[in-house]
C-alpha atoms as a PDB file:
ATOM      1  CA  UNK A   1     -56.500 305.392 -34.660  1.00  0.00           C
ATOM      2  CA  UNK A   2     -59.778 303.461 -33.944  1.00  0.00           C
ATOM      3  CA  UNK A   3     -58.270 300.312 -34.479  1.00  0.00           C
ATOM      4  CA  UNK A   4     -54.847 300.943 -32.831  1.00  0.00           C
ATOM      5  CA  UNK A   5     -53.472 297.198 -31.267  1.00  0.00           C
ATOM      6  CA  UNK A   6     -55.704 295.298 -33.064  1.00  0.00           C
ATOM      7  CA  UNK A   7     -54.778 292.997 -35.604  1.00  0.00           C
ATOM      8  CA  UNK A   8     -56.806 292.050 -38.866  1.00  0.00           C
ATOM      9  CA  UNK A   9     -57.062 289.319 -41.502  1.00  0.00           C
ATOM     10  CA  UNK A  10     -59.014 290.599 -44.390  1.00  0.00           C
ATOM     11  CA  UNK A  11     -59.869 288.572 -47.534  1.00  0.00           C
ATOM     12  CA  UNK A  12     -60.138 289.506 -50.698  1.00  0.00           C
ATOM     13  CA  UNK A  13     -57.796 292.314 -49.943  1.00  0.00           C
ATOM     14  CA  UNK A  14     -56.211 292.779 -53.455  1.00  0.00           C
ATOM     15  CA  UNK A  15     -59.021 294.280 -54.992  1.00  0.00           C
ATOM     16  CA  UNK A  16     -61.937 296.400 -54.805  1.00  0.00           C
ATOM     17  CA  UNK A  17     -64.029 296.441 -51.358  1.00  0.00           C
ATOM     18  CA  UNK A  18     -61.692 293.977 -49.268  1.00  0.00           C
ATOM     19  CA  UNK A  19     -58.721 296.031 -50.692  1.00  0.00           C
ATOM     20  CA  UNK A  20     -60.202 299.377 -49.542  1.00  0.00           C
ATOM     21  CA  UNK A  21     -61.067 297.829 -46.380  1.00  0.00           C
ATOM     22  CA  UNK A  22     -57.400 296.428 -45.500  1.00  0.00           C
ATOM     23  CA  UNK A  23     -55.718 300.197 -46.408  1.00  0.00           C
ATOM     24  CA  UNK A  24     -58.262 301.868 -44.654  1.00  0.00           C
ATOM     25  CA  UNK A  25     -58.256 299.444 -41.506  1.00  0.00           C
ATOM     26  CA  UNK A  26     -54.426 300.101 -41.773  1.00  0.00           C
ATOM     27  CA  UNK A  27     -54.942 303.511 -41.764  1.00  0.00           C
ATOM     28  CA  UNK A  28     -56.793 303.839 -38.412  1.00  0.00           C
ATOM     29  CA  UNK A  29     -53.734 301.695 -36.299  1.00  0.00           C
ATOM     30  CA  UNK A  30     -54.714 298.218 -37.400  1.00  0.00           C
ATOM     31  CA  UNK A  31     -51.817 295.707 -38.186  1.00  0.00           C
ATOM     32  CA  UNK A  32     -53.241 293.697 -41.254  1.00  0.00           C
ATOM     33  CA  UNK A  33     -52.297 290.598 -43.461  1.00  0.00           C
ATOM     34  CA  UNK A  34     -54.418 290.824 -46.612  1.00  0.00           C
ATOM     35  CA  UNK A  35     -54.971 287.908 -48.464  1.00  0.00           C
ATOM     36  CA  UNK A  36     -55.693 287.222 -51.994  1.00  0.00           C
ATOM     37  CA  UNK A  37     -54.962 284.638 -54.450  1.00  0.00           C
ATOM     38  CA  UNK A  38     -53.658 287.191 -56.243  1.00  0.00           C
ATOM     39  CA  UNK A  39     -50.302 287.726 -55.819  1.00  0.00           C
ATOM     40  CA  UNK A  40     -49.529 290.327 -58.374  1.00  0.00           C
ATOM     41  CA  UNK A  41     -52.366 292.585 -56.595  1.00  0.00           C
ATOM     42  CA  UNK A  42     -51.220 291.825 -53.293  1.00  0.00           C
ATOM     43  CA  UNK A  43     -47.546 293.325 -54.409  1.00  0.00           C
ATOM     44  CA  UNK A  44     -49.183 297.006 -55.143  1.00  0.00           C
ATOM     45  CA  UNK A  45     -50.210 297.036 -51.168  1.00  0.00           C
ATOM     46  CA  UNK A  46     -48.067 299.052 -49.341  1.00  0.00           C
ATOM     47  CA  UNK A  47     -47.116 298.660 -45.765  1.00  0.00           C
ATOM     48  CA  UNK A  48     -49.304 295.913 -45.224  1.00  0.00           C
ATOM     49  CA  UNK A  49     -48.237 292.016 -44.366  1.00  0.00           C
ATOM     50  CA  UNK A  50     -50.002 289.539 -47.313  1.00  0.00           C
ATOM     51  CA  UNK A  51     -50.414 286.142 -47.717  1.00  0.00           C
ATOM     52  CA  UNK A  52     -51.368 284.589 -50.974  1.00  0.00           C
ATOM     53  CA  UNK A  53     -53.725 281.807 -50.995  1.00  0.00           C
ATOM     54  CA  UNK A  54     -57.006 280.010 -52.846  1.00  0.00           C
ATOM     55  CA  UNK A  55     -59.283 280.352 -50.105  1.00  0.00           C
ATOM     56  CA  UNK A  56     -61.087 277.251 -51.203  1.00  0.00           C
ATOM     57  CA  UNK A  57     -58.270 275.001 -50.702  1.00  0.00           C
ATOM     58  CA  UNK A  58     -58.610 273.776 -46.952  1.00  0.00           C
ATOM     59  CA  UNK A  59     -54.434 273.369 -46.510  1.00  0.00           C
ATOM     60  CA  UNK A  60     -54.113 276.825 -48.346  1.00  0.00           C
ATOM     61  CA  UNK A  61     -56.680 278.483 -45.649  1.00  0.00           C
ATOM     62  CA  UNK A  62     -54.692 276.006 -42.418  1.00  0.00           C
ATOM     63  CA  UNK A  63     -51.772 277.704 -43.694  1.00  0.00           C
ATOM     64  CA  UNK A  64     -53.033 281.172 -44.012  1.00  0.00           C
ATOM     65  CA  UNK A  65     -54.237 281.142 -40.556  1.00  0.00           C
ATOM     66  CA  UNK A  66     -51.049 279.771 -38.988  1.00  0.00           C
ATOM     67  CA  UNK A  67     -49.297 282.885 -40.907  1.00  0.00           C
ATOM     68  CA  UNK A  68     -51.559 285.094 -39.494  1.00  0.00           C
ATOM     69  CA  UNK A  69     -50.528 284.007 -35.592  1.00  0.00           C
ATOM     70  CA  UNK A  70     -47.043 285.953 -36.420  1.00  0.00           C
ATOM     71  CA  UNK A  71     -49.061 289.107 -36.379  1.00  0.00           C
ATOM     72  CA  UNK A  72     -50.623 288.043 -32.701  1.00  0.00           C
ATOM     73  CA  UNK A  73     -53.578 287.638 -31.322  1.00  0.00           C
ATOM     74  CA  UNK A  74     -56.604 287.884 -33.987  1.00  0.00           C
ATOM     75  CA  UNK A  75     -59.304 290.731 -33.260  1.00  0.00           C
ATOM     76  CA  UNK A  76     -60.737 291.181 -36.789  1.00  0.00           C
ATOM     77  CA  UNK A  77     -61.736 288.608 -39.475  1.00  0.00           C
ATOM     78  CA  UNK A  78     -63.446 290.574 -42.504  1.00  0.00           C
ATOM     79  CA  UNK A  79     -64.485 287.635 -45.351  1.00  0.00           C
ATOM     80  CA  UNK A  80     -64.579 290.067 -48.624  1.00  0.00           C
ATOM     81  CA  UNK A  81     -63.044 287.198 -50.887  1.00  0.00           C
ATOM     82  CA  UNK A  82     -65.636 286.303 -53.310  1.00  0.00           C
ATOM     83  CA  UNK A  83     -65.436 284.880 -57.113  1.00  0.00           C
ATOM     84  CA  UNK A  84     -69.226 285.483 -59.422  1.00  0.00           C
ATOM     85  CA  UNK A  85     -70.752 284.194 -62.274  1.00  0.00           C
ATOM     86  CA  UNK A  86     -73.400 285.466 -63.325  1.00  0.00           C
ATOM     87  CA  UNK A  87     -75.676 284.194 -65.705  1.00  0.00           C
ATOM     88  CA  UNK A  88     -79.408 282.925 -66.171  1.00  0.00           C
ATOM     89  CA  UNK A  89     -81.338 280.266 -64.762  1.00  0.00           C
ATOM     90  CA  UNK A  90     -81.243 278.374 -67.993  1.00  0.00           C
ATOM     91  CA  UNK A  91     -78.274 279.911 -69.147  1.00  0.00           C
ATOM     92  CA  UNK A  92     -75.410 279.250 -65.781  1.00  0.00           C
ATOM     93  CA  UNK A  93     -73.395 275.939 -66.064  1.00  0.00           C
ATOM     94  CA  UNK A  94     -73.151 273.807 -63.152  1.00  0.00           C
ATOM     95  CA  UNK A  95     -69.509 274.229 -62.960  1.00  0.00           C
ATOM     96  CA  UNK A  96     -70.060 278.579 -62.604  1.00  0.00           C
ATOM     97  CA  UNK A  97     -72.691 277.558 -60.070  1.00  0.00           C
ATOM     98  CA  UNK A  98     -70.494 275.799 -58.223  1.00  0.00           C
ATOM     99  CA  UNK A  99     -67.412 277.830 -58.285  1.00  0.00           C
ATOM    100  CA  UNK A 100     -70.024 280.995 -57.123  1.00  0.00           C
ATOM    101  CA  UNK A 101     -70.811 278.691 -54.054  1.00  0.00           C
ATOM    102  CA  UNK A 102     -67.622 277.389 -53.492  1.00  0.00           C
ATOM    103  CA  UNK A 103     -66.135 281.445 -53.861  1.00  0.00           C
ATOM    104  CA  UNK A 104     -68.747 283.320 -51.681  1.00  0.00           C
ATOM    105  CA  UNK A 105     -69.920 280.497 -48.761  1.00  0.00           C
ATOM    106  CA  UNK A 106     -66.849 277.420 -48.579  1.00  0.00           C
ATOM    107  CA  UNK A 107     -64.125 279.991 -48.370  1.00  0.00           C
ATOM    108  CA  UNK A 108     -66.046 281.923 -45.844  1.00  0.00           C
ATOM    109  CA  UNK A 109     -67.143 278.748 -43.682  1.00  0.00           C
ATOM    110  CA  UNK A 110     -62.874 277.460 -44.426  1.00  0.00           C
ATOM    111  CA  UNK A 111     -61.509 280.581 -43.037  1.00  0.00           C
ATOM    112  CA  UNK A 112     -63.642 281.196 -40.068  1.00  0.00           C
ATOM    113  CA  UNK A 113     -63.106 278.066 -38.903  1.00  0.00           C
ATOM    114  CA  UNK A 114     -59.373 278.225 -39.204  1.00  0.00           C
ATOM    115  CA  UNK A 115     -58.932 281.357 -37.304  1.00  0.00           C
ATOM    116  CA  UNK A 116     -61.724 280.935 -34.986  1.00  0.00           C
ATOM    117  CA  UNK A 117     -59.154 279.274 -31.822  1.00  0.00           C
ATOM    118  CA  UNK A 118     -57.422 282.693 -32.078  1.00  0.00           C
ATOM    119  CA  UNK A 119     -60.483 284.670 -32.183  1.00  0.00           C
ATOM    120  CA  UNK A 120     -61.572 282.264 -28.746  1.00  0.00           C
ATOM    121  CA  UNK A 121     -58.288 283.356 -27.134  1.00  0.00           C
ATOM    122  CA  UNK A 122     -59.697 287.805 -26.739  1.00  0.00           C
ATOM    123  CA  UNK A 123     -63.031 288.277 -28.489  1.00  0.00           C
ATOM    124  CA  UNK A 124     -63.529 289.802 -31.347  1.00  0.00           C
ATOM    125  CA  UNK A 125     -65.319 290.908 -34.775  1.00  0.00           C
ATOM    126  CA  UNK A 126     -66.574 288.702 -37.396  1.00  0.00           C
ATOM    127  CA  UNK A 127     -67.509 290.976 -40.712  1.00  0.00           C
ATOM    128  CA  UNK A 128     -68.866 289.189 -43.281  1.00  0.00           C
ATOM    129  CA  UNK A 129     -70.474 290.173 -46.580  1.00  0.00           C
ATOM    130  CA  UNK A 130     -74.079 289.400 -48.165  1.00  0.00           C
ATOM    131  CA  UNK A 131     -75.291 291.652 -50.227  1.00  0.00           C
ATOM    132  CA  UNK A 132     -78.865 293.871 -51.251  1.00  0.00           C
ATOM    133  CA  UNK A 133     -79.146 290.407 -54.076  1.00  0.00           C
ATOM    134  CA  UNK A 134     -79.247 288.614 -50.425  1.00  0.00           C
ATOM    135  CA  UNK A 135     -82.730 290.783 -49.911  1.00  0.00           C
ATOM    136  CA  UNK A 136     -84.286 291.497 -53.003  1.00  0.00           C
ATOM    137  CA  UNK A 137     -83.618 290.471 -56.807  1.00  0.00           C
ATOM    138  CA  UNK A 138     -82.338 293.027 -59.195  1.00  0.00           C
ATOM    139  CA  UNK A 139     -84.344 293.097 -62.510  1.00  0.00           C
ATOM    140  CA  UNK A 140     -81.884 292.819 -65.695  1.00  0.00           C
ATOM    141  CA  UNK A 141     -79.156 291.426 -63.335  1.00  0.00           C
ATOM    142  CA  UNK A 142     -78.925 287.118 -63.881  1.00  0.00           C
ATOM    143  CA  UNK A 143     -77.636 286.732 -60.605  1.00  0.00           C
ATOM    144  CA  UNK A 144     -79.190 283.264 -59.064  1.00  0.00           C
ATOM    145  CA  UNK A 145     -75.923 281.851 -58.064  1.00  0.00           C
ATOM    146  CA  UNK A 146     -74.533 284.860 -56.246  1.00  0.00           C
ATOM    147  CA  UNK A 147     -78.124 285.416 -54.629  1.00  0.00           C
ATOM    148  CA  UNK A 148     -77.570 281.984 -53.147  1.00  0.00           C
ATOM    149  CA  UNK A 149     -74.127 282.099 -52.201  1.00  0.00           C
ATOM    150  CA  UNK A 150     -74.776 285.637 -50.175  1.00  0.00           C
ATOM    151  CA  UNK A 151     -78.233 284.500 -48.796  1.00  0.00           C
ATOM    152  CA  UNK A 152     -76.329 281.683 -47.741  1.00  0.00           C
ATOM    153  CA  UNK A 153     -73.429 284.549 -46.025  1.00  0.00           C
ATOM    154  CA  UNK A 154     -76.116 286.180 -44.293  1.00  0.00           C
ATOM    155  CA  UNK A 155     -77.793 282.834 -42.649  1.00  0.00           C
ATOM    156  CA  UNK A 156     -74.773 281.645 -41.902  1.00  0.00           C
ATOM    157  CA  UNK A 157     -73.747 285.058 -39.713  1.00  0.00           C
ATOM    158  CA  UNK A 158     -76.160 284.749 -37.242  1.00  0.00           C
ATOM    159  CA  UNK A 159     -75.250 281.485 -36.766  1.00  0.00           C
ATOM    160  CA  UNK A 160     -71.753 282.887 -36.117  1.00  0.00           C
ATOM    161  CA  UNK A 161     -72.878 285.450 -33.723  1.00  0.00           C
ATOM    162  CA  UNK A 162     -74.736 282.943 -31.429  1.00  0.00           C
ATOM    163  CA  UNK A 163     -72.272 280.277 -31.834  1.00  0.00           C
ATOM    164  CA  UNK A 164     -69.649 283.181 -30.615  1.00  0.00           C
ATOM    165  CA  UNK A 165     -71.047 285.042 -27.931  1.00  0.00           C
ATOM    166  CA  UNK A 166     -69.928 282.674 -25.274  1.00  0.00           C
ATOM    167  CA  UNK A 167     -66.565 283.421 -26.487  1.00  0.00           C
ATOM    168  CA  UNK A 168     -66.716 287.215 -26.763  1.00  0.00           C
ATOM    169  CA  UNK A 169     -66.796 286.681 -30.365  1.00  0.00           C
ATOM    170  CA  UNK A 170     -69.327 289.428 -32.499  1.00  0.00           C
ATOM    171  CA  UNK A 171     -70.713 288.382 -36.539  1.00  0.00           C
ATOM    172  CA  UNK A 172     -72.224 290.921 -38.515  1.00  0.00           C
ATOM    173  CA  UNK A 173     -72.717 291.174 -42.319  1.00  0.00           C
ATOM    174  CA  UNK A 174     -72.958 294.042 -44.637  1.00  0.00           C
ATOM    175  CA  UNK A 175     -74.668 294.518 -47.334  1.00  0.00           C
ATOM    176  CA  UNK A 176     -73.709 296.897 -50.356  1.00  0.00           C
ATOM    177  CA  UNK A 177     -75.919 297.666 -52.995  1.00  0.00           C
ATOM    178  CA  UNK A 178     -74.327 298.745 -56.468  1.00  0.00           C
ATOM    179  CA  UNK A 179     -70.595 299.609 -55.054  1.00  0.00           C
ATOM    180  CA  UNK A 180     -67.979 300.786 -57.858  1.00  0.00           C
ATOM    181  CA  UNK A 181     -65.196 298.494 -58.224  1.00  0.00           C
ATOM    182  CA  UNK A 182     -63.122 297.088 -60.443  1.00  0.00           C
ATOM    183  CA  UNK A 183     -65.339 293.878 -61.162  1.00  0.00           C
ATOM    184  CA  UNK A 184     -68.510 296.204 -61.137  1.00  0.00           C
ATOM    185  CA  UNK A 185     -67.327 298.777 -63.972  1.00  0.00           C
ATOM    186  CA  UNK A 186     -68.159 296.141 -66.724  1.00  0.00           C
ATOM    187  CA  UNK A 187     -71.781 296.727 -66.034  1.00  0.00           C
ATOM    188  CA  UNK A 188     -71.265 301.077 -66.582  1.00  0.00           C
ATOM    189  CA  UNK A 189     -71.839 300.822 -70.085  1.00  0.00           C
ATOM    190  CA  UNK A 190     -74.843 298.263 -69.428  1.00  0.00           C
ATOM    191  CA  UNK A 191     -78.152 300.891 -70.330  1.00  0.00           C
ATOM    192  CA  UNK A 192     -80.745 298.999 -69.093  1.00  0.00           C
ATOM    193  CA  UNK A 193     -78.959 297.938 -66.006  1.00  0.00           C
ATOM    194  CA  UNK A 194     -77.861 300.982 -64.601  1.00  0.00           C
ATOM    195  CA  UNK A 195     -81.399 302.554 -65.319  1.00  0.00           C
ATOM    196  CA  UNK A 196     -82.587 299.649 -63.291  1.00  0.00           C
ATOM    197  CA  UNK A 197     -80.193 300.301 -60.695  1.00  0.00           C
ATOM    198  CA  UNK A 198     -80.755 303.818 -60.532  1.00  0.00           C
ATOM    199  CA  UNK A 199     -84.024 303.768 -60.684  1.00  0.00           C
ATOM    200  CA  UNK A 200     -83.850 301.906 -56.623  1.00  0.00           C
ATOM    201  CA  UNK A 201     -81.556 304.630 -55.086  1.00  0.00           C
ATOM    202  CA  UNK A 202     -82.680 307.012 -52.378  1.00  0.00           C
ATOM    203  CA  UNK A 203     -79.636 308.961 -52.993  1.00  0.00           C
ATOM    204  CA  UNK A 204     -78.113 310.136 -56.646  1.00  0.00           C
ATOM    205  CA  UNK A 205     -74.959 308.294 -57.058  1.00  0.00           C
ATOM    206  CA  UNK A 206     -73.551 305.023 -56.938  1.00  0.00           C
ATOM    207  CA  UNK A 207     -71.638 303.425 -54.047  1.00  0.00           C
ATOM    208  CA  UNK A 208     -67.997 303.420 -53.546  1.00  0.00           C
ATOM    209  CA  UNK A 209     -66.056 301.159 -51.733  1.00  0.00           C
ATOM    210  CA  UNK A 210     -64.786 304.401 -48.586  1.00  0.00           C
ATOM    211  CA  UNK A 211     -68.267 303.507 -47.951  1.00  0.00           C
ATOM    212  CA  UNK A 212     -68.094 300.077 -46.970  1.00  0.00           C
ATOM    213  CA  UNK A 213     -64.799 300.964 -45.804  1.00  0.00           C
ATOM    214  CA  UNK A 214     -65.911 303.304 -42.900  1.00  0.00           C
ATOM    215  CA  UNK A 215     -68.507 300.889 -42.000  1.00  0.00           C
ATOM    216  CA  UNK A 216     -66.156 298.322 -41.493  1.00  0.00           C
ATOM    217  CA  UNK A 217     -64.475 299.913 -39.064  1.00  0.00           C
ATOM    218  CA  UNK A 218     -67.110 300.641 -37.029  1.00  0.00           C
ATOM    219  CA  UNK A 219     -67.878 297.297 -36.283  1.00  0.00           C
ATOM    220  CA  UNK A 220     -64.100 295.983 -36.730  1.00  0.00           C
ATOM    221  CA  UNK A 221     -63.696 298.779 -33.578  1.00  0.00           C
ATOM    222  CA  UNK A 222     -65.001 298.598 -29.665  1.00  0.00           C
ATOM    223  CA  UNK A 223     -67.421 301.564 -30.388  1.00  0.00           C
ATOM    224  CA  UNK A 224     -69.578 298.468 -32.222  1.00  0.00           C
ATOM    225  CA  UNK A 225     -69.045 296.221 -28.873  1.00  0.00           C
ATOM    226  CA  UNK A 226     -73.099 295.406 -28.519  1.00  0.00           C
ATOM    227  CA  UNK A 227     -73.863 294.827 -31.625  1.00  0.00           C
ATOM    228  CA  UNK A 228     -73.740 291.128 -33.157  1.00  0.00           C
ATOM    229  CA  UNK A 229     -76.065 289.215 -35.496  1.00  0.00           C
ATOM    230  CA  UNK A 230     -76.881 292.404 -37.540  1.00  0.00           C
ATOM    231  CA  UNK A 231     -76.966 293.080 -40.916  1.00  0.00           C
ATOM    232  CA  UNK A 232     -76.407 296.447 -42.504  1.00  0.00           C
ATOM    233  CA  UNK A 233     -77.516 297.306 -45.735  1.00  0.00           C
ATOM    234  CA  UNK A 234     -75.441 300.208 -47.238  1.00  0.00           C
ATOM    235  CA  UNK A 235     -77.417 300.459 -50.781  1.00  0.00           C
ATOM    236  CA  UNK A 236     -78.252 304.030 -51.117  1.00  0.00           C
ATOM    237  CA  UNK A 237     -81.976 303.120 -49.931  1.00  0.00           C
ATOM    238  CA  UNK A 238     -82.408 300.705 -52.643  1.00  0.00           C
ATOM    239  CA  UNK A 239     -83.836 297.735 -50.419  1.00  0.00           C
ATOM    240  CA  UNK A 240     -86.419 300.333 -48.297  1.00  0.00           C
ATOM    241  CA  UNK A 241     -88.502 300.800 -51.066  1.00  0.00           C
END
């Protein structure tokens, strides 16, 4: 019960790591609302208060957050909601570029803002998400829009931290490396890839999304009360080396 009283918004909840992240957050005493724009994956959530919404639609997001002051005073905001597509320089349209941008930095920068009065009232935890593509570039992977959208994230974060610490308000990021989820299995059967990805880790398997999960609540929880403006890579040692 390391969360017990607090109460959490957490994006991107109806699938892979924000969905992991709300159950498991839930788990330890947290009251939750998960959002999605996913209805249908919201409905498979058990137990846990959701709220539907396109989290690049400023009214959708003013609406979210007004939801979310039924559940009482904020203490957690974890942006996991996030939309990619990938492709190469020469190949990615300007239209998946900007969808990438508008997924993984607008509806981060719309939803902070929106609950950020209720995180002013008590403190609290910012958790945002950039990614190992933030630090280095993955050979085989054509990833320039969603290296710009989470370098973006993890710029943006410390700006968050500084901008809250008046307020008792903490921003950290974290930073998976290859995680298993349900957008991420397309690439299993991808040879070269996963030899490239394998090839990075410190440790023989790939990531899976507990991980981020138990992270999450570290720094969702007190025990994480002096840290702000970090960044945690959880990659299996692929950025060390």
């Amino acid at each position: 019960m390391r969360l017990k009283g607090k109460t959490v918004v957490v994006t991107g909840a109806g699938r892979g790591i924000g969905r992991q992240i709300a159950k498991m957050m839930a788990a330890e005493g947290a009251r939750v609302l998960a959002v999605d724009r996913d209805t249908e994956a919201l409905g498979t959530l058990e137990g846990i208060a959701t709220f539907a919404a396109d989290l690049t639609n400023e009214k959708a997001v003013a609406d979210m957050a007004a939801h979310a002051t039924e559940l009482g005073p904020l203490h957690i905001l974890v942006n996991a909601a996030a939309v990619v597509r990938f492709g190469w320089i020469d190949e990615l349209s300007y239209s998946d570029w900007q969808l990438t941008l508008r997924s993984e930095v607008d509806s981060v920068f719309l939803v902070t803002r929106a609950l950020w009065p209720q995180l002013k009232m008590k403190g609290g935890s910012i958790i945002n998400f950039s990614s190992a593509s933030a630090h280095v570039a993955l050979q085989g992977l054509p990833a320039v829009a969603h290296t710009a959208g989470k370098g973006a994230v993890l710029a943006m974060t410390r700006q968050l931290a500084m901008e809250g610490g008046p307020w008792g308000i903490r921003a950290n990021s974290i930073a998976p490396g290859f995680t298993v989820t349900e957008e991420t299995e397309q690439h299993l059967d991808n040879p070269e890839m996963m030899a490239s990805v394998r090839s990075k880790l410190m440790i023989d398997r790939l990531g899976r999304t507990e991980d981020i999960g138990y992270l999450a609540i570290y720094l969702g929880s007190d025990e994480s009360g002096f840290v702000t403006g970090a960044d945690f890579s959880i990659d299996g040692g692929a950025t060390a080396w």
